[in-house]
C-alpha atoms as a PDB file:
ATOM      1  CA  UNK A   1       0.000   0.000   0.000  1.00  0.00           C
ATOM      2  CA  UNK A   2       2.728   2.528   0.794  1.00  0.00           C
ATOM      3  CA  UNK A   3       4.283   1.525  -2.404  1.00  0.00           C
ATOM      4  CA  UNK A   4       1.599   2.020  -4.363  1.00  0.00           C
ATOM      5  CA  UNK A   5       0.691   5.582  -2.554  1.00  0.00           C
ATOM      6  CA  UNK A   6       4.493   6.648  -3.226  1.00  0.00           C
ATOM      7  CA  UNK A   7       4.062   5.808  -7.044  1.00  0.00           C
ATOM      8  CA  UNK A   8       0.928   7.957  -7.045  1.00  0.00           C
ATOM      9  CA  UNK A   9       2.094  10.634  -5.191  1.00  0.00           C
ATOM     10  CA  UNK A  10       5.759  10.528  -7.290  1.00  0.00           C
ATOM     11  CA  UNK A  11       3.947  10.195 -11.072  1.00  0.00           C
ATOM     12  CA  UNK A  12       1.595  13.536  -9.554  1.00  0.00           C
ATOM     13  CA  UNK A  13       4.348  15.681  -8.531  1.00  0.00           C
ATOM     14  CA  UNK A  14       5.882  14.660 -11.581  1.00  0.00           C
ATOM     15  CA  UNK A  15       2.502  15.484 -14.007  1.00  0.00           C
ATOM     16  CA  UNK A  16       2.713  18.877 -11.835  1.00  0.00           C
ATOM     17  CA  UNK A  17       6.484  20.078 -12.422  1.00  0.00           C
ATOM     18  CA  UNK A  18       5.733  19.067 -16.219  1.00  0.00           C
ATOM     19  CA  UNK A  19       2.666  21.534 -16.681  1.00  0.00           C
ATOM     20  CA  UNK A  20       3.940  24.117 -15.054  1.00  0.00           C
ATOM     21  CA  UNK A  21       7.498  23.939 -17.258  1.00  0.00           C
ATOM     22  CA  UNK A  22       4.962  23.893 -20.305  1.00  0.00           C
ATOM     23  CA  UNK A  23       3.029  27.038 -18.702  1.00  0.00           C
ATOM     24  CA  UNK A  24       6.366  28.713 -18.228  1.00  0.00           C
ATOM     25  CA  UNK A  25       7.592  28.123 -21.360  1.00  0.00           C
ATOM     26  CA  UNK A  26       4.234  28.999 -23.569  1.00  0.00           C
ATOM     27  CA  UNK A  27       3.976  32.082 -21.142  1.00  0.00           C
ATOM     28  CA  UNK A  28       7.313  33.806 -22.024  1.00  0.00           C
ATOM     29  CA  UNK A  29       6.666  36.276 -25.185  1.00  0.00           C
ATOM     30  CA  UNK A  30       9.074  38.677 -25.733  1.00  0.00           C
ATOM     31  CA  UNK A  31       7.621  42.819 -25.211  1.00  0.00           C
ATOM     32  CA  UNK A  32       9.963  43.544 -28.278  1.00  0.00           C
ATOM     33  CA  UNK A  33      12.145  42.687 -30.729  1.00  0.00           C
ATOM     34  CA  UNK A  34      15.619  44.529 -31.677  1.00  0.00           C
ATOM     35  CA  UNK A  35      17.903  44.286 -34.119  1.00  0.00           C
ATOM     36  CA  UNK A  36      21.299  43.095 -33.273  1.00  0.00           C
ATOM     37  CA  UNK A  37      23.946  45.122 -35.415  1.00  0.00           C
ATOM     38  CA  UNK A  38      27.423  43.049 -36.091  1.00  0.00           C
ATOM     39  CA  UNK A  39      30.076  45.518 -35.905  1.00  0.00           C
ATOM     40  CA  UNK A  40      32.030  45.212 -38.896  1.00  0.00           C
ATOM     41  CA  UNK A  41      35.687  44.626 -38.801  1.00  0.00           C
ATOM     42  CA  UNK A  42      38.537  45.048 -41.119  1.00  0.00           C
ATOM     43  CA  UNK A  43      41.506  43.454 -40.075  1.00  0.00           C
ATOM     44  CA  UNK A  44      44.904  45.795 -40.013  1.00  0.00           C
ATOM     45  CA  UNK A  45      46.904  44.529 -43.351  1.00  0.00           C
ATOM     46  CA  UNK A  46      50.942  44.568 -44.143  1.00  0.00           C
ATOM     47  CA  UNK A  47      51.290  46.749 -47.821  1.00  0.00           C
ATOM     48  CA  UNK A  48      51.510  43.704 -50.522  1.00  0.00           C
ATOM     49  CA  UNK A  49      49.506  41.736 -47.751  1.00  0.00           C
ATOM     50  CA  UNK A  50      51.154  37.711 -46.554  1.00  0.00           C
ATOM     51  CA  UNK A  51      53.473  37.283 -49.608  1.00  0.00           C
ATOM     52  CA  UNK A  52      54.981  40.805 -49.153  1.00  0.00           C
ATOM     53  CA  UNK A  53      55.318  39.836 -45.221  1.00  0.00           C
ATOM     54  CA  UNK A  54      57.034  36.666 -46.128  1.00  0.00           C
ATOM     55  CA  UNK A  55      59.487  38.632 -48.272  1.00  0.00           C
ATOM     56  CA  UNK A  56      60.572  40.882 -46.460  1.00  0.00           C
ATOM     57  CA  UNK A  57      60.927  38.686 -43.088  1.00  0.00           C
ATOM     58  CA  UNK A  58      62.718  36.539 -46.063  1.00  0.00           C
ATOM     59  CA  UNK A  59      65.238  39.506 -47.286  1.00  0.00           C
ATOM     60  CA  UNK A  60      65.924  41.128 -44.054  1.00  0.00           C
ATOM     61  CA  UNK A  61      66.246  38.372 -41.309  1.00  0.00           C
ATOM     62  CA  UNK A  62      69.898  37.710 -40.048  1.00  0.00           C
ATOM     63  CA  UNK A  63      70.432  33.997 -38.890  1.00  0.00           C
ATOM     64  CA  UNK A  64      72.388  34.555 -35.432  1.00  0.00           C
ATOM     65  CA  UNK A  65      75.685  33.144 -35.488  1.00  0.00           C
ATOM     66  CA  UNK A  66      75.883  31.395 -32.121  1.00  0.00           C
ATOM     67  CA  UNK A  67      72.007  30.320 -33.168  1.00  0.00           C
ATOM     68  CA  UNK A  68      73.358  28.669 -36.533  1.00  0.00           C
ATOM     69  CA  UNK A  69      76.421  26.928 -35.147  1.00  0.00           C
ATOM     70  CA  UNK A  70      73.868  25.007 -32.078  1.00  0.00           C
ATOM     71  CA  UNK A  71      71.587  24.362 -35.091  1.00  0.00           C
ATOM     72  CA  UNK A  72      68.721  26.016 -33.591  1.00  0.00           C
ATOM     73  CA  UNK A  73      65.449  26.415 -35.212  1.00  0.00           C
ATOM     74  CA  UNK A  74      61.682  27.095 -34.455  1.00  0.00           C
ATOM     75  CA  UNK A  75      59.290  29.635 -34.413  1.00  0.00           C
ATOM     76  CA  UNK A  76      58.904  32.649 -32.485  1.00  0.00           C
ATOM     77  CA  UNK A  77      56.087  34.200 -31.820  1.00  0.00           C
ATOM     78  CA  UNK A  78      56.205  38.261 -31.481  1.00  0.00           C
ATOM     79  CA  UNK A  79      52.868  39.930 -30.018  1.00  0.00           C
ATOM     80  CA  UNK A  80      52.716  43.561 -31.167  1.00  0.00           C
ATOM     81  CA  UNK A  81      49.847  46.316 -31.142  1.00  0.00           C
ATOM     82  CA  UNK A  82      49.074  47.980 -34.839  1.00  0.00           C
ATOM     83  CA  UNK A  83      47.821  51.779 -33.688  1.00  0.00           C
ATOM     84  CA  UNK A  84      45.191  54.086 -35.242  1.00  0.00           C
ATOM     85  CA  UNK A  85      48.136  54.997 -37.543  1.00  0.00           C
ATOM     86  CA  UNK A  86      49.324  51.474 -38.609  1.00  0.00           C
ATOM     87  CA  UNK A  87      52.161  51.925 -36.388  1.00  0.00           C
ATOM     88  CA  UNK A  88      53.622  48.845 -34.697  1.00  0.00           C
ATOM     89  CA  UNK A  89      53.729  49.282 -30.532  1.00  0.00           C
ATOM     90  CA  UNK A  90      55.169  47.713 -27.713  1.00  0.00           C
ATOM     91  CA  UNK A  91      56.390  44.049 -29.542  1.00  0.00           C
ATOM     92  CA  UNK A  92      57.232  41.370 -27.269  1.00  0.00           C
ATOM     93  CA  UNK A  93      58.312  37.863 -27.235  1.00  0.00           C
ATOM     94  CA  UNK A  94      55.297  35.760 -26.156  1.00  0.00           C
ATOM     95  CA  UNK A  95      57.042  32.386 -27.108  1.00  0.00           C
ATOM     96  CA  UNK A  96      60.440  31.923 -27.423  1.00  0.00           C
ATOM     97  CA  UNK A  97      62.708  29.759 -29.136  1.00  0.00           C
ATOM     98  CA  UNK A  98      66.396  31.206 -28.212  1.00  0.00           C
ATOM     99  CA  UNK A  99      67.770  34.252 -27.036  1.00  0.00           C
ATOM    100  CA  UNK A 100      68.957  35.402 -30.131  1.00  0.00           C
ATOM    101  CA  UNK A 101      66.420  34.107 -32.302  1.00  0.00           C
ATOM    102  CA  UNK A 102      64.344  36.217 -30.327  1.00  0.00           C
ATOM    103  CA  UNK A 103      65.928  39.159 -30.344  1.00  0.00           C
ATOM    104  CA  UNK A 104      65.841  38.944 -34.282  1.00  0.00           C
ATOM    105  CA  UNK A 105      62.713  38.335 -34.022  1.00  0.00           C
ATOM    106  CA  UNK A 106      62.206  41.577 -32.236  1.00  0.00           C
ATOM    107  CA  UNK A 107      64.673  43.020 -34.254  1.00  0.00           C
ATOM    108  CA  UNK A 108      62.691  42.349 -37.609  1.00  0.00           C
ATOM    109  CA  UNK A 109      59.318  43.585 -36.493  1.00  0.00           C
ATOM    110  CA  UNK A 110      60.499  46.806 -35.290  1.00  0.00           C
ATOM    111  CA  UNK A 111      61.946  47.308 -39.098  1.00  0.00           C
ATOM    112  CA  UNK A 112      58.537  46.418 -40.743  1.00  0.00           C
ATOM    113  CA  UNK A 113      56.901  49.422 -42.283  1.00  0.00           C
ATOM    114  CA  UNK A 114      53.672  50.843 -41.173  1.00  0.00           C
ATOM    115  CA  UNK A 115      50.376  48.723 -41.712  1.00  0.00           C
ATOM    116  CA  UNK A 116      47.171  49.637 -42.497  1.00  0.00           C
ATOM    117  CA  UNK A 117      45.616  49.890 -39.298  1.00  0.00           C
ATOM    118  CA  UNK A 118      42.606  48.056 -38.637  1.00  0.00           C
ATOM    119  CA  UNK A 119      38.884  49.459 -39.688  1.00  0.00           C
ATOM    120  CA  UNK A 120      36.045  48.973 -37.257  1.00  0.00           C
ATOM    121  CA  UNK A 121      33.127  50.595 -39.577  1.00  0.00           C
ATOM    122  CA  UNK A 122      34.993  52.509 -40.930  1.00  0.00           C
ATOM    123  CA  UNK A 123      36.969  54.138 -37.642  1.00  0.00           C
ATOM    124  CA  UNK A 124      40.447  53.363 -37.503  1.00  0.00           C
ATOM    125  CA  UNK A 125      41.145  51.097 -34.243  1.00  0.00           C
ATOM    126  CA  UNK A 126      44.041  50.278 -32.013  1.00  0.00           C
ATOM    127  CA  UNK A 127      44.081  46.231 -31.686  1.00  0.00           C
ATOM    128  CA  UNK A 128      46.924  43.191 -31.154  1.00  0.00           C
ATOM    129  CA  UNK A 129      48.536  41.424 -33.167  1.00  0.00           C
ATOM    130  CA  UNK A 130      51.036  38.112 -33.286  1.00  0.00           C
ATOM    131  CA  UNK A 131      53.269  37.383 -35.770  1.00  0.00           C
ATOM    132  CA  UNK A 132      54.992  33.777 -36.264  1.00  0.00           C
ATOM    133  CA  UNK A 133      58.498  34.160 -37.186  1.00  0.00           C
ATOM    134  CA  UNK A 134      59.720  30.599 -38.381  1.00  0.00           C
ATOM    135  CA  UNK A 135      63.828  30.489 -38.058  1.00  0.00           C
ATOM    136  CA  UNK A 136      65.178  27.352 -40.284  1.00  0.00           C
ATOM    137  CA  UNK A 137      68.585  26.891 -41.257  1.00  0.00           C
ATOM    138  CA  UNK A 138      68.373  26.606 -44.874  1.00  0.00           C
ATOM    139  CA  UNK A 139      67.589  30.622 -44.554  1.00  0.00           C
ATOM    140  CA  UNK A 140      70.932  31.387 -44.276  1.00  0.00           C
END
């Protein structure tokens, strides 16, 4: 008997939670609607875009000596800021590979030319930026 009344009183509570979800859920109607506007983005861009990058990382970087003879190679990662301007700011090492791999690194991004900064509908806009710099012997 007090089997039975638990099943009852369970598969009641149970109809009950289930209606009132359903009432809930067929209650809720949104006031009003708005529009959601995407803000439109244009990224900041190197003159002569990834090919022009790759050449002049290509023409300018300097295989360290002490680098070379350990036989060193990898990527390093430099994290950078393009201004308003297209101006490169406050680059930094975020991964590392060797001292003077890194400093080359470093070295090289501080030579780059201005960028085209990056649009944000149409309004220039300060953002970050990280550049893979891939060191391999047969560069030098």
């Amino acid at each position: 008997m007090k089997t039975t009344f638990a099943v009852i009183a369970l598969s009641l509570l149970t109809i009950s939670v289930m209606a009132q979800e359903e009432r809930l859920v067929a209650e809720y109607t949104p006031s009003k609607v708005e529009n959601i506007v995407l803000r439109s983005m244009e990224l900041p861009a190197f003159s002569g875009g990834q090919e022009a990058i790759a050449t002049f990382i290509q023409e300018a970087i300097e295989y360290p000596e002490l680098a070379f003879r350990q036989g060193v190679e990898g990527v390093v990662l430099v994290n950078f800021r393009i201004s308003k301007e297209g101006k490169i700011l406050k680059p930094y090492v975020s991964q590392g590979v060797h001292p003077d791999l890194d400093q080359e690194a470093l070295r090289l991004v501080k030579k780059m030319p201005n960028w085209s900064p990056a649009l944000q509908n149409g309004t220039p806009r300060e953002v970050a930026y990280q550049l893979p710099i891939r060191f391999e012997l047969t560069n030098r």
